[in-house]
PDB file of N, CA and C in Angstrom:
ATOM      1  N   UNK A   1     -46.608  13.281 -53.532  1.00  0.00           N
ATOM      2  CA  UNK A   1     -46.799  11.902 -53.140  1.00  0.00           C
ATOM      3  C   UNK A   1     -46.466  11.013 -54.330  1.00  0.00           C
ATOM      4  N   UNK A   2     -46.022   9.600 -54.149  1.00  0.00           N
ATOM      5  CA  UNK A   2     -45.667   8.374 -54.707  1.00  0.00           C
ATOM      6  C   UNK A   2     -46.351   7.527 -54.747  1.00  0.00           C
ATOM      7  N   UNK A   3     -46.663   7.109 -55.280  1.00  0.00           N
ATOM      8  CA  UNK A   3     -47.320   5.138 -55.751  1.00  0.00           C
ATOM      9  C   UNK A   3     -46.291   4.406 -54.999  1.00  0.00           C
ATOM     10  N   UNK A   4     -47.186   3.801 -53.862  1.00  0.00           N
ATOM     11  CA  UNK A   4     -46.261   2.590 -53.139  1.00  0.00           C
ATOM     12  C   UNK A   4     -47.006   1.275 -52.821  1.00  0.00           C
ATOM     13  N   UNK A   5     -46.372   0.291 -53.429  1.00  0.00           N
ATOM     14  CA  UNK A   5     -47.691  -0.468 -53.523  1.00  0.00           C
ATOM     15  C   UNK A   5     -48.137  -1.324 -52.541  1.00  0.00           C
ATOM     16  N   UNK A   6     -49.325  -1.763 -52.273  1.00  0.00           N
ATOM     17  CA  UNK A   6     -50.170  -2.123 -50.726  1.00  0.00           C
ATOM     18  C   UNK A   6     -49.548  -3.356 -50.549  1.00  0.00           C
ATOM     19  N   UNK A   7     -49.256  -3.549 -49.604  1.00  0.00           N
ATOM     20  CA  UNK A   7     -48.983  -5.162 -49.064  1.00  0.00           C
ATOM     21  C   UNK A   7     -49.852  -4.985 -48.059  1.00  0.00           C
ATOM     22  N   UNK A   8     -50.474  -6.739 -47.895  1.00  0.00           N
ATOM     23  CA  UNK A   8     -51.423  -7.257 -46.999  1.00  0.00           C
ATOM     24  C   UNK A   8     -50.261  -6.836 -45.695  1.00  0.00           C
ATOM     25  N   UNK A   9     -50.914  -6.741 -44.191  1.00  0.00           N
ATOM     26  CA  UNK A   9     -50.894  -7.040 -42.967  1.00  0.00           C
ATOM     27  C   UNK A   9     -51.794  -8.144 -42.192  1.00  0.00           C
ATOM     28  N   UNK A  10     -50.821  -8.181 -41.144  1.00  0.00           N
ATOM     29  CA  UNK A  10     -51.453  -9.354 -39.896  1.00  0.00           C
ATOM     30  C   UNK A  10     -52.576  -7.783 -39.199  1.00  0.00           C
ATOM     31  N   UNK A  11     -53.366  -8.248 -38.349  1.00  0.00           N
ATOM     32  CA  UNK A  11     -53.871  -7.245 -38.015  1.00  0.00           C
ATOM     33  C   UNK A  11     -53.070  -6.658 -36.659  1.00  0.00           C
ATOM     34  N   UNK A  12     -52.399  -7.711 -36.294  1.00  0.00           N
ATOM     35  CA  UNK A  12     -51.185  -6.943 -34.910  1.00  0.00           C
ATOM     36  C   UNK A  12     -50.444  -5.660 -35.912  1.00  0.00           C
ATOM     37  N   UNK A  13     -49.623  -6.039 -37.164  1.00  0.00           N
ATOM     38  CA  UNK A  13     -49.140  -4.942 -37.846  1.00  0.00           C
ATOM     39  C   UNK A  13     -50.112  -4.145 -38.044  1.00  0.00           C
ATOM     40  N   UNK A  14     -51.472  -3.761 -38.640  1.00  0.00           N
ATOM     41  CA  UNK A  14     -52.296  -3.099 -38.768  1.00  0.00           C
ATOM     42  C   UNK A  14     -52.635  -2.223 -37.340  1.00  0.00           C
ATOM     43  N   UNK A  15     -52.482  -2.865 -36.412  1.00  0.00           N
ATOM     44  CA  UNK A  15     -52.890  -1.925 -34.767  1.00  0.00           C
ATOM     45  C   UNK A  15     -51.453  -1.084 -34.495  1.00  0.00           C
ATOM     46  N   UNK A  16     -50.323  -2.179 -35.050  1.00  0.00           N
ATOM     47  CA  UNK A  16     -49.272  -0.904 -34.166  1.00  0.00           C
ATOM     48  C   UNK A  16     -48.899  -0.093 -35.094  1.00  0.00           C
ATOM     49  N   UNK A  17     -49.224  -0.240 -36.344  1.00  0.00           N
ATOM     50  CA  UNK A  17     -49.059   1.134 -37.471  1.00  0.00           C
ATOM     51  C   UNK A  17     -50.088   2.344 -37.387  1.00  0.00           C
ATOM     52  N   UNK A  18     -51.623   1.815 -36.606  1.00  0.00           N
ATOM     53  CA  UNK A  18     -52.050   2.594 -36.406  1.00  0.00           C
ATOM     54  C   UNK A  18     -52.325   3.186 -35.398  1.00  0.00           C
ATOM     55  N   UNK A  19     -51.571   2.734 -33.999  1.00  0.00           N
ATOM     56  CA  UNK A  19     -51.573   3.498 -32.812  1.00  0.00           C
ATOM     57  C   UNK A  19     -49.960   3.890 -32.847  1.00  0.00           C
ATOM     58  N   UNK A  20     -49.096   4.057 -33.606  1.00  0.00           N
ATOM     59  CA  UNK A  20     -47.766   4.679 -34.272  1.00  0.00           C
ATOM     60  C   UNK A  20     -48.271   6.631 -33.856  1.00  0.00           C
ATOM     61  N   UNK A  21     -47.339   7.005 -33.904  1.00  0.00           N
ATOM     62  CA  UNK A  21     -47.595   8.348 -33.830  1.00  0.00           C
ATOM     63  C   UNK A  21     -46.524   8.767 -35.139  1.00  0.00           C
ATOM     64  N   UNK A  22     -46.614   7.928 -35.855  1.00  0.00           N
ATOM     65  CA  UNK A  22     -45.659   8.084 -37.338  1.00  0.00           C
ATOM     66  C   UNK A  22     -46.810   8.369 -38.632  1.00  0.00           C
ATOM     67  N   UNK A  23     -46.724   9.138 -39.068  1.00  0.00           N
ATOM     68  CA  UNK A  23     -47.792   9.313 -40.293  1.00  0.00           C
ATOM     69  C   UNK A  23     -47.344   8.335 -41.812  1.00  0.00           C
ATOM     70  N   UNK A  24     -46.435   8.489 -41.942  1.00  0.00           N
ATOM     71  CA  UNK A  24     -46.417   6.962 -42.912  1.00  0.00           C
ATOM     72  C   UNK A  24     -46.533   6.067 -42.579  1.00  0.00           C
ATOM     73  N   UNK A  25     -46.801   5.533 -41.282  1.00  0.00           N
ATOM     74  CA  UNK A  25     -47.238   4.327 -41.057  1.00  0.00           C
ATOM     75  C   UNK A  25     -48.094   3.833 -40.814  1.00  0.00           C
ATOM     76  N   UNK A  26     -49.223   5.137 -40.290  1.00  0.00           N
ATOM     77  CA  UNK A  26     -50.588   5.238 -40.186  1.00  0.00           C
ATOM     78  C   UNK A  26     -51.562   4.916 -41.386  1.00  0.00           C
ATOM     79  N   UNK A  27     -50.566   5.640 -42.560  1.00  0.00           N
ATOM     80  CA  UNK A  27     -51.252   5.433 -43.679  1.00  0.00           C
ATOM     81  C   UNK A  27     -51.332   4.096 -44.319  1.00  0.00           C
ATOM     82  N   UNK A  28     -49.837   3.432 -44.405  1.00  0.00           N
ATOM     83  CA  UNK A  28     -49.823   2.390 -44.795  1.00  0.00           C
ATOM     84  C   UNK A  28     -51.077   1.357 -43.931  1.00  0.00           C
ATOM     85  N   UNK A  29     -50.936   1.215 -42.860  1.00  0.00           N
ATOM     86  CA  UNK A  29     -52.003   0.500 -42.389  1.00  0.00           C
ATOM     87  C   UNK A  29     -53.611   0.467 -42.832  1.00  0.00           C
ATOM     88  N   UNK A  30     -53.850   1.832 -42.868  1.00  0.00           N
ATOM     89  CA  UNK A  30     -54.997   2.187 -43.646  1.00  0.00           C
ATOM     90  C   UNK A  30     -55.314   1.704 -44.603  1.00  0.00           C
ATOM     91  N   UNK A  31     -53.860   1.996 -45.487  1.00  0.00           N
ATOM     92  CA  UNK A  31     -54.402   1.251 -47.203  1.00  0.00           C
ATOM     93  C   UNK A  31     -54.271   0.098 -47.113  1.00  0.00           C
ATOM     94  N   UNK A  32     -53.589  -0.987 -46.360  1.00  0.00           N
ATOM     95  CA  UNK A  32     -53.586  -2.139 -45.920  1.00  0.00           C
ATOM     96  C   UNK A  32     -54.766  -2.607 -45.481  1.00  0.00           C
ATOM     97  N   UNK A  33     -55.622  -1.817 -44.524  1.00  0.00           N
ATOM     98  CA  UNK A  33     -56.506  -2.789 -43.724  1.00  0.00           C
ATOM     99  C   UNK A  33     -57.305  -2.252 -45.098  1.00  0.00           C
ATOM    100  N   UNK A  34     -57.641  -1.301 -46.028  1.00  0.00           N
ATOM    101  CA  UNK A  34     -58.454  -1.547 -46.750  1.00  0.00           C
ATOM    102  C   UNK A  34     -58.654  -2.074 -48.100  1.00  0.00           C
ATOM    103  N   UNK A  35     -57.620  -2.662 -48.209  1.00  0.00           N
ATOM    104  CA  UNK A  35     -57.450  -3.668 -49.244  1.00  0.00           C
ATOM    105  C   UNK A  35     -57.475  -4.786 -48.860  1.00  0.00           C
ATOM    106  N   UNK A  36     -57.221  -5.192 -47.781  1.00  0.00           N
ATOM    107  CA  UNK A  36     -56.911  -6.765 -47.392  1.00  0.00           C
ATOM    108  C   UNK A  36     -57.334  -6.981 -46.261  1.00  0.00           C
ATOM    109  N   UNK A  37     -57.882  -5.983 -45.342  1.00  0.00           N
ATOM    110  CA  UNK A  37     -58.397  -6.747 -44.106  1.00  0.00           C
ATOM    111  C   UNK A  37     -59.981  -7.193 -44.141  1.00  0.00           C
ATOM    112  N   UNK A  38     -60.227  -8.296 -43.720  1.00  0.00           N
ATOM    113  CA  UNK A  38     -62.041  -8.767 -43.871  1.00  0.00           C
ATOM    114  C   UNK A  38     -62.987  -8.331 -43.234  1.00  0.00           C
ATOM    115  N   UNK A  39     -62.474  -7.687 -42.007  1.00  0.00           N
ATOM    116  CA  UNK A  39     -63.586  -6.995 -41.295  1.00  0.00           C
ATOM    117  C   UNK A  39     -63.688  -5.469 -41.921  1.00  0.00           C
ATOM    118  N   UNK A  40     -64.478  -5.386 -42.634  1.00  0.00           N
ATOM    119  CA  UNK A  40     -64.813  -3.902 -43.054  1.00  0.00           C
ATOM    120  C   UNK A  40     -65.200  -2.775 -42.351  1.00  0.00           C
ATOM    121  N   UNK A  41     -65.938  -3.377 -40.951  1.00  0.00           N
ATOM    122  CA  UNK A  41     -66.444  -2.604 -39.853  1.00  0.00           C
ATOM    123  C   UNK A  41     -65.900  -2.146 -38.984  1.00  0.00           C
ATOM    124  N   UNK A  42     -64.233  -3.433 -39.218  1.00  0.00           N
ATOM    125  CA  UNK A  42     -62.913  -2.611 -38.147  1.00  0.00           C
ATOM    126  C   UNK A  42     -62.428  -1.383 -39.173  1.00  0.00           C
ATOM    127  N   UNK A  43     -61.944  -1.260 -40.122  1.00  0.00           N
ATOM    128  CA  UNK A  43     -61.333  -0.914 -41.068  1.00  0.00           C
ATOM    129  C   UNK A  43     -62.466   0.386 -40.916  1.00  0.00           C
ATOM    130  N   UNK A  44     -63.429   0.330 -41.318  1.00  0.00           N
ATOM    131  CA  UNK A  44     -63.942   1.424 -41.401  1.00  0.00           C
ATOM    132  C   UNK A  44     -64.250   2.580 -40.392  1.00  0.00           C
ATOM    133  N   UNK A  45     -64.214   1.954 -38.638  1.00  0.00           N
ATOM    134  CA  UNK A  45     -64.625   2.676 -37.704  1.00  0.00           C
ATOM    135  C   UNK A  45     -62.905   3.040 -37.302  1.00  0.00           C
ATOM    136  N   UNK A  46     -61.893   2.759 -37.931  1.00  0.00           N
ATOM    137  CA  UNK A  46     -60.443   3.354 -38.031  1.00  0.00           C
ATOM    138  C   UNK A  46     -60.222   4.797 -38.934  1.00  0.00           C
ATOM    139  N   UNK A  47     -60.721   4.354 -40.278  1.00  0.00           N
ATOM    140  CA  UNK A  47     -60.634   5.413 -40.829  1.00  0.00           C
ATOM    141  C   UNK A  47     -61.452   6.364 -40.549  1.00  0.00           C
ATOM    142  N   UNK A  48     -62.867   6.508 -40.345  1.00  0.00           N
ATOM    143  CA  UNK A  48     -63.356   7.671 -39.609  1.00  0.00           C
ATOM    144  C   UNK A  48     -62.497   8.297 -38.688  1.00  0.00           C
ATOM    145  N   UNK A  49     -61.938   7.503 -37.473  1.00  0.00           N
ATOM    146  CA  UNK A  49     -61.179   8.033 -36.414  1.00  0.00           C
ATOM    147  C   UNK A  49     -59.965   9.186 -37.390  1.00  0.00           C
ATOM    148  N   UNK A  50     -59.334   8.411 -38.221  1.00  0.00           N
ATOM    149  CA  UNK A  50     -58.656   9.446 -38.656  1.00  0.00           C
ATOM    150  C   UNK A  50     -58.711  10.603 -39.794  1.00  0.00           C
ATOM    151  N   UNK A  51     -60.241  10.055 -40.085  1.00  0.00           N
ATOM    152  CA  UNK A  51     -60.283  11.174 -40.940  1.00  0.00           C
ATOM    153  C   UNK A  51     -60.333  12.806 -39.769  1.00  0.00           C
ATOM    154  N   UNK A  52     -60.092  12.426 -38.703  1.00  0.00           N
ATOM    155  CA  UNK A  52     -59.864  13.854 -38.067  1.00  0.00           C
ATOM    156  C   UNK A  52     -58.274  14.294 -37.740  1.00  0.00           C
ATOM    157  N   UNK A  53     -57.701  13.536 -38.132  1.00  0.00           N
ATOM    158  CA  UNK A  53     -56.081  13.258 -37.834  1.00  0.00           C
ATOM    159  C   UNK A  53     -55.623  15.173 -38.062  1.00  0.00           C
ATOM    160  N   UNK A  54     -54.563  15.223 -37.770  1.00  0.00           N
ATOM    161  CA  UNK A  54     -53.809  16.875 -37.463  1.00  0.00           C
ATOM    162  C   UNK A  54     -53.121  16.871 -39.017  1.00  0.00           C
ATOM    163  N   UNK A  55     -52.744  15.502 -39.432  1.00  0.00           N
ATOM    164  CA  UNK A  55     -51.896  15.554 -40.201  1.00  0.00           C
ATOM    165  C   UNK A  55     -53.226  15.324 -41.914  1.00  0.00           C
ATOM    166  N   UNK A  56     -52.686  16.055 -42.544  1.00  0.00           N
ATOM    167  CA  UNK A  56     -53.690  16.387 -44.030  1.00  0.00           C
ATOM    168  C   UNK A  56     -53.617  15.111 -44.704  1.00  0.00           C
ATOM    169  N   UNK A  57     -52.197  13.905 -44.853  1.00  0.00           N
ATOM    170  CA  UNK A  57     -51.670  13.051 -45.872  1.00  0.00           C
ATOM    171  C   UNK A  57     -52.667  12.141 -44.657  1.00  0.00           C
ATOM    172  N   UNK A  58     -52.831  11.789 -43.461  1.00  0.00           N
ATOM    173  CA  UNK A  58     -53.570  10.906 -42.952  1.00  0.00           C
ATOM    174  C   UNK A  58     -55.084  11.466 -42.898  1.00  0.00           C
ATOM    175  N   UNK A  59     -55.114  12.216 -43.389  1.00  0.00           N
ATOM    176  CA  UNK A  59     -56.654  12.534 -43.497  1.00  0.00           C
ATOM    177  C   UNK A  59     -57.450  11.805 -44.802  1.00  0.00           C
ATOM    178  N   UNK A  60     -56.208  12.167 -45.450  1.00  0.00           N
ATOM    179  CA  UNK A  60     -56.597  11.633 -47.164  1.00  0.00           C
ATOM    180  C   UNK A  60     -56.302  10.270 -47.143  1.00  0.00           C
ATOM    181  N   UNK A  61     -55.611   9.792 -46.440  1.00  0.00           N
ATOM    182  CA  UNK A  61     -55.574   8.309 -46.727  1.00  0.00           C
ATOM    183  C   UNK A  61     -57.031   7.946 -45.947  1.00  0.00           C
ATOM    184  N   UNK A  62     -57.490   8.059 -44.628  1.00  0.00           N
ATOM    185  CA  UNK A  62     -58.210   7.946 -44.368  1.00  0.00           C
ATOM    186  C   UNK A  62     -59.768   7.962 -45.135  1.00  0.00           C
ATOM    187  N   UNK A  63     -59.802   9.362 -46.151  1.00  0.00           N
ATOM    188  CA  UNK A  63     -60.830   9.731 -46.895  1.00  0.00           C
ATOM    189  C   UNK A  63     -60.916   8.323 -48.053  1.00  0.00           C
ATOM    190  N   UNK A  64     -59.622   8.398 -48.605  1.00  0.00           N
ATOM    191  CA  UNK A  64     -59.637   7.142 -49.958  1.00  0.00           C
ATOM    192  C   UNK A  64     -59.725   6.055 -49.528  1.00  0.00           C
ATOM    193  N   UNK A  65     -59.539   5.566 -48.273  1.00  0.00           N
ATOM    194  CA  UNK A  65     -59.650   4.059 -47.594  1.00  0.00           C
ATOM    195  C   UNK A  65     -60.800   4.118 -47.299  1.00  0.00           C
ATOM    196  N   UNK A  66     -61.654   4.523 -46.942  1.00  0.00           N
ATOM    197  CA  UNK A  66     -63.322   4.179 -47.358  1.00  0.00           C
ATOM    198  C   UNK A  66     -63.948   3.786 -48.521  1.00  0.00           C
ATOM    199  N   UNK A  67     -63.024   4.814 -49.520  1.00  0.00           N
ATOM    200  CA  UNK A  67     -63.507   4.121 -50.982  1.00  0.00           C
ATOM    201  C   UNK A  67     -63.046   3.277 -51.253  1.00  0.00           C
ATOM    202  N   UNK A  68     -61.622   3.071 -50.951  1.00  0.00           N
ATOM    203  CA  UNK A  68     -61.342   1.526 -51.038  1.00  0.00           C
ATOM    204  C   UNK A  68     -62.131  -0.052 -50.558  1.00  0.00           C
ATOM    205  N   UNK A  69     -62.520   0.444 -49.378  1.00  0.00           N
ATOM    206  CA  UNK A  69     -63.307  -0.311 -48.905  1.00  0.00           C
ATOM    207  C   UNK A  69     -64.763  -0.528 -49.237  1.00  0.00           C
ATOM    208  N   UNK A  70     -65.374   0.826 -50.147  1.00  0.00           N
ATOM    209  CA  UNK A  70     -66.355   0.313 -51.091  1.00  0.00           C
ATOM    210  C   UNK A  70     -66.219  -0.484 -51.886  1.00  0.00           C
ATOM    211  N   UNK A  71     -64.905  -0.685 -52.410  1.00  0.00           N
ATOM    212  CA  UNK A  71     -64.651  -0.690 -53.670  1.00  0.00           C
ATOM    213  C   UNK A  71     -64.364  -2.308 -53.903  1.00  0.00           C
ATOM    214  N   UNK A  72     -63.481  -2.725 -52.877  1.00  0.00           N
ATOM    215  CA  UNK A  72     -63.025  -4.257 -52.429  1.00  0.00           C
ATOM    216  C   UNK A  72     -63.914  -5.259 -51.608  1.00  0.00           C
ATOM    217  N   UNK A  73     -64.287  -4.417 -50.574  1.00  0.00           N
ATOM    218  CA  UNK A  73     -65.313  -5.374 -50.108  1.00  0.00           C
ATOM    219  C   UNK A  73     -66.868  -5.040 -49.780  1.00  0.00           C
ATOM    220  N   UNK A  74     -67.403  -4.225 -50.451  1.00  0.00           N
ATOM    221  CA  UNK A  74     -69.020  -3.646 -51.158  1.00  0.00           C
ATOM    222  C   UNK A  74     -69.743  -3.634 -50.118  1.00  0.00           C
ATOM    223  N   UNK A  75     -69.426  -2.854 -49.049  1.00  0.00           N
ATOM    224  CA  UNK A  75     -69.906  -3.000 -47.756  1.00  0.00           C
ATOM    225  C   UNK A  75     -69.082  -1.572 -46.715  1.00  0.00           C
ATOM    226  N   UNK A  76     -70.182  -0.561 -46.539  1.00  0.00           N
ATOM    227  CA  UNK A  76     -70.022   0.517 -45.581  1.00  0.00           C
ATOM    228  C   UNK A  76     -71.243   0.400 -44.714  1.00  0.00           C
ATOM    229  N   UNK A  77     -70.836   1.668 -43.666  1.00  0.00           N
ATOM    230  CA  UNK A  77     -72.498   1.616 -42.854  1.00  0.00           C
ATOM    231  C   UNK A  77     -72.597   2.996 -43.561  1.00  0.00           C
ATOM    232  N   UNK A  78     -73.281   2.798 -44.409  1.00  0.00           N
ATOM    233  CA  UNK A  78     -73.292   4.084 -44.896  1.00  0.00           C
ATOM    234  C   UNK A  78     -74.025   5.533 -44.143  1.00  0.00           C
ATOM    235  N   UNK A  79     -74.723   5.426 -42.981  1.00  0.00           N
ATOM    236  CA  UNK A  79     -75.233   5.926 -41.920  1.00  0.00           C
ATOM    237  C   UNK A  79     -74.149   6.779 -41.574  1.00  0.00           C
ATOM    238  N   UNK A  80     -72.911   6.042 -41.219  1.00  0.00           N
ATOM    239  CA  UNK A  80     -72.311   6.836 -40.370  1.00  0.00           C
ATOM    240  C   UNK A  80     -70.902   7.253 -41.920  1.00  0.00           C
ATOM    241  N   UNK A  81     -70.619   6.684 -42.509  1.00  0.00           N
ATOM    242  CA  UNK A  81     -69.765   7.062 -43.582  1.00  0.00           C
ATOM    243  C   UNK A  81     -70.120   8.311 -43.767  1.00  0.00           C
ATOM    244  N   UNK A  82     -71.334   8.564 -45.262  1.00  0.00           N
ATOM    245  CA  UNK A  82     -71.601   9.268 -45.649  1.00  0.00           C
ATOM    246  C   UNK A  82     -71.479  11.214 -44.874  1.00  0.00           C
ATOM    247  N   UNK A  83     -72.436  10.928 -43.701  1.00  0.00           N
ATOM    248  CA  UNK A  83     -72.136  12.492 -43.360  1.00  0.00           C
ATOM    249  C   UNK A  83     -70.726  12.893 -42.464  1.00  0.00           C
ATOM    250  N   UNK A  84     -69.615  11.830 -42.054  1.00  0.00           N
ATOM    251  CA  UNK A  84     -68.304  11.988 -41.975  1.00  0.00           C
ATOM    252  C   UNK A  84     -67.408  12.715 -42.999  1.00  0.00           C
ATOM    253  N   UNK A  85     -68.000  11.802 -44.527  1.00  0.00           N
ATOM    254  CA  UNK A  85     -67.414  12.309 -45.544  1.00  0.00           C
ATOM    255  C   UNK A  85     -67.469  13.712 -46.467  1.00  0.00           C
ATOM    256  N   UNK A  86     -69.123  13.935 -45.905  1.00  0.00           N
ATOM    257  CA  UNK A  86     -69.697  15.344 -46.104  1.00  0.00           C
ATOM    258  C   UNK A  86     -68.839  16.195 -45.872  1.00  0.00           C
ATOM    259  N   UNK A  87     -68.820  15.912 -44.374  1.00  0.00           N
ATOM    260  CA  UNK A  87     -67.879  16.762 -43.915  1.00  0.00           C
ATOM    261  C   UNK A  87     -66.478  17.285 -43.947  1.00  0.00           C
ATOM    262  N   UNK A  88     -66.234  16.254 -44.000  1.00  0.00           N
ATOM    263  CA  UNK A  88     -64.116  16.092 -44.585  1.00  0.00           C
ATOM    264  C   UNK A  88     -64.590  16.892 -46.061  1.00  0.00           C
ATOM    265  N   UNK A  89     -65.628  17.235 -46.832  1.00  0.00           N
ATOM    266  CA  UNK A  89     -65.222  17.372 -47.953  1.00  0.00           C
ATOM    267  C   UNK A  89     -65.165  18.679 -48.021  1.00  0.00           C
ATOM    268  N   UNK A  90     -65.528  19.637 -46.955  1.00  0.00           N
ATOM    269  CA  UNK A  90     -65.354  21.430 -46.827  1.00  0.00           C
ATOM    270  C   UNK A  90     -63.592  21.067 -46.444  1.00  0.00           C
ATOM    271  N   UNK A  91     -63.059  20.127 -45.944  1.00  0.00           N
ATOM    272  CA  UNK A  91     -61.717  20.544 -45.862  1.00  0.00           C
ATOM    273  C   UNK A  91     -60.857  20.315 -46.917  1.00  0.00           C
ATOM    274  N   UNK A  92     -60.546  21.386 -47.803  1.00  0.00           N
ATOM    275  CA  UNK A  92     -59.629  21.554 -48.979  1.00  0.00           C
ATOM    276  C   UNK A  92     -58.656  20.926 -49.145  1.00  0.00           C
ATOM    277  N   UNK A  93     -57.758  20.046 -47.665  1.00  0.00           N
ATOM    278  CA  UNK A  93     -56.469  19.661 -47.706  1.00  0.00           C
ATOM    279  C   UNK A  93     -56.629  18.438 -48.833  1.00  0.00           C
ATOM    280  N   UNK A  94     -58.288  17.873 -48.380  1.00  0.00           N
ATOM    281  CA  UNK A  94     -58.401  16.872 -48.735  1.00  0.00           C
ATOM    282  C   UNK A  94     -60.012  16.477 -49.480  1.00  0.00           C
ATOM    283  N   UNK A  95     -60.291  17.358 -49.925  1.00  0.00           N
ATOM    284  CA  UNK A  95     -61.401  17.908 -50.905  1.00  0.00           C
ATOM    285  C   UNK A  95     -61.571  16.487 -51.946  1.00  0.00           C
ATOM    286  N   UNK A  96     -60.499  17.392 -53.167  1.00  0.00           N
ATOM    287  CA  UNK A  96     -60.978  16.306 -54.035  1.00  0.00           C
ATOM    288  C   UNK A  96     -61.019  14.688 -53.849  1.00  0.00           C
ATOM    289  N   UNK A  97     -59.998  14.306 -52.847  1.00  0.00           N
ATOM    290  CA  UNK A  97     -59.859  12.666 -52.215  1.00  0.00           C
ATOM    291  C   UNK A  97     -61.507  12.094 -51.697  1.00  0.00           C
ATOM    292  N   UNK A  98     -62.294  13.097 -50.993  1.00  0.00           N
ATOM    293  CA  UNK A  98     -63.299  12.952 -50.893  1.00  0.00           C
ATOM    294  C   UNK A  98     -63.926  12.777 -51.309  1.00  0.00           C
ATOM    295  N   UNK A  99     -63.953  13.635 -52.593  1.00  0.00           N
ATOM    296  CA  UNK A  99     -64.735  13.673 -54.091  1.00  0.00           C
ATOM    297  C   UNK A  99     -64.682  11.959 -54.485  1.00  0.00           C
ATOM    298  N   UNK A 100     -63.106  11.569 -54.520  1.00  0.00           N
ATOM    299  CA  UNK A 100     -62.933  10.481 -55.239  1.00  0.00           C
ATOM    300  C   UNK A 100     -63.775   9.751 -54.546  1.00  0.00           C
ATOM    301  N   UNK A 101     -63.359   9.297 -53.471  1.00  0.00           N
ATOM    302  CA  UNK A 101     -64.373   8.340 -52.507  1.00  0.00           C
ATOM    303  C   UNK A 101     -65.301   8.436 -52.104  1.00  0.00           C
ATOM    304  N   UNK A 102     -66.308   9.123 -52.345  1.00  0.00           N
ATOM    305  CA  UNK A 102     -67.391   9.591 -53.079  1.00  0.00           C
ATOM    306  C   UNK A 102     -68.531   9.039 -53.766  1.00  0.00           C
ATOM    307  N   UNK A 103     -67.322   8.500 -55.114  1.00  0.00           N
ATOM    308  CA  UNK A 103     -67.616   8.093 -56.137  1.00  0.00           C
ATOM    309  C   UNK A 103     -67.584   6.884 -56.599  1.00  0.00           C
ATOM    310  N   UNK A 104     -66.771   6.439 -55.590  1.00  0.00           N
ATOM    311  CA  UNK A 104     -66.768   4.870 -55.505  1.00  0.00           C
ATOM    312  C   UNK A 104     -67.408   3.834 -54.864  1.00  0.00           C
ATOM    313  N   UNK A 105     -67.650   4.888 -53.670  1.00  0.00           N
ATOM    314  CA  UNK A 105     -68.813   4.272 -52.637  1.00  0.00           C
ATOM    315  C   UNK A 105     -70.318   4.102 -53.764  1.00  0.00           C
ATOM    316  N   UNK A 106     -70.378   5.312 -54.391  1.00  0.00           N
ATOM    317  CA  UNK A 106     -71.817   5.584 -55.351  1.00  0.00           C
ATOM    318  C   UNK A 106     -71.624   4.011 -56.101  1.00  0.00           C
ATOM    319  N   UNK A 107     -70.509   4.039 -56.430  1.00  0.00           N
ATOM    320  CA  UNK A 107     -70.492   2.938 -57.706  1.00  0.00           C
ATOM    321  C   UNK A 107     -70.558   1.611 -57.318  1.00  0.00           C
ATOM    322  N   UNK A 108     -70.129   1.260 -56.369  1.00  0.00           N
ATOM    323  CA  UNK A 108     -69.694   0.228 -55.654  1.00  0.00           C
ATOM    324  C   UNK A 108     -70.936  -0.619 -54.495  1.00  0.00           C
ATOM    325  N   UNK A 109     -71.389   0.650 -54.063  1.00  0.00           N
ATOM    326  CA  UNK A 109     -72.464   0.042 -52.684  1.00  0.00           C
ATOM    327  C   UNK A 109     -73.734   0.762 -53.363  1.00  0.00           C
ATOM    328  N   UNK A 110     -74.669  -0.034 -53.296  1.00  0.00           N
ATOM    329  CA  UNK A 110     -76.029  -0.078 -53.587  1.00  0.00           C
ATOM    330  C   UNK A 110     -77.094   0.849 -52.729  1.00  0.00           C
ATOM    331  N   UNK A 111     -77.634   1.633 -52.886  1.00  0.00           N
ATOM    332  CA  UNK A 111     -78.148   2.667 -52.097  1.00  0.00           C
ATOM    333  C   UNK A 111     -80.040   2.410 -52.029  1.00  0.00           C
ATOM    334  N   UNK A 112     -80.516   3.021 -51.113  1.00  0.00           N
ATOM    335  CA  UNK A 112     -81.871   2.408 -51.438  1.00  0.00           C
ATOM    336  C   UNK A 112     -82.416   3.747 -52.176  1.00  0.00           C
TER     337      UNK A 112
END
């Protein structure tokens, strides 16, 4: 993989990249809606959806776009995040990505 760097989306681009049956475009949307989109609660109940994706590179984008979204706008449900991410993290494809986002959520969102 490459460093490609995020450009904002409209959220119409954000829906048809992510109902695309194209995996680079899935992703891009991902890292898009989680850098730049304001609803965190859309953004986030997306990437769950794909953190089950077939494909490993949309799993991981999925996994790091949560942390992104800790990270930018300091706000998960962490209820339903957390044991999603548990889980993605027995899958090796995308292990350490998990790890990362993880760690950002820790750093980022305030825990009681």
């Amino acid at each position: 993989m490459k460093y490609e760097a995020v450009h904002p989306k409209s959220r119409a681009e954000l829906v048809e990249g992510l109902e695309s049956n194209d995996s680079e475009q899935i992703r891009s949307a991902l890292y898009s809606a989680s850098w730049y989109e304001s609803d965190w609660r859309w953004t986030q109940e997306n990437c769950l959806i794909f953190l089950q994706h077939h494909d490993p590179l949309v799993r991981w984008a999925a996994a790091l776009s949560l942390g992104y979204v800790a990270q930018f706008q300091k706000h998960l449900d962490l209820d339903r995040v957390l044991p999603a991410l548990h889980e993605a993290h027995t899958d090796p494809a995308i292990s350490s990505t998990v790890g990362d986002s993880l760690d950002m959520i820790a750093h980022n969102i305030k825990t009681q």
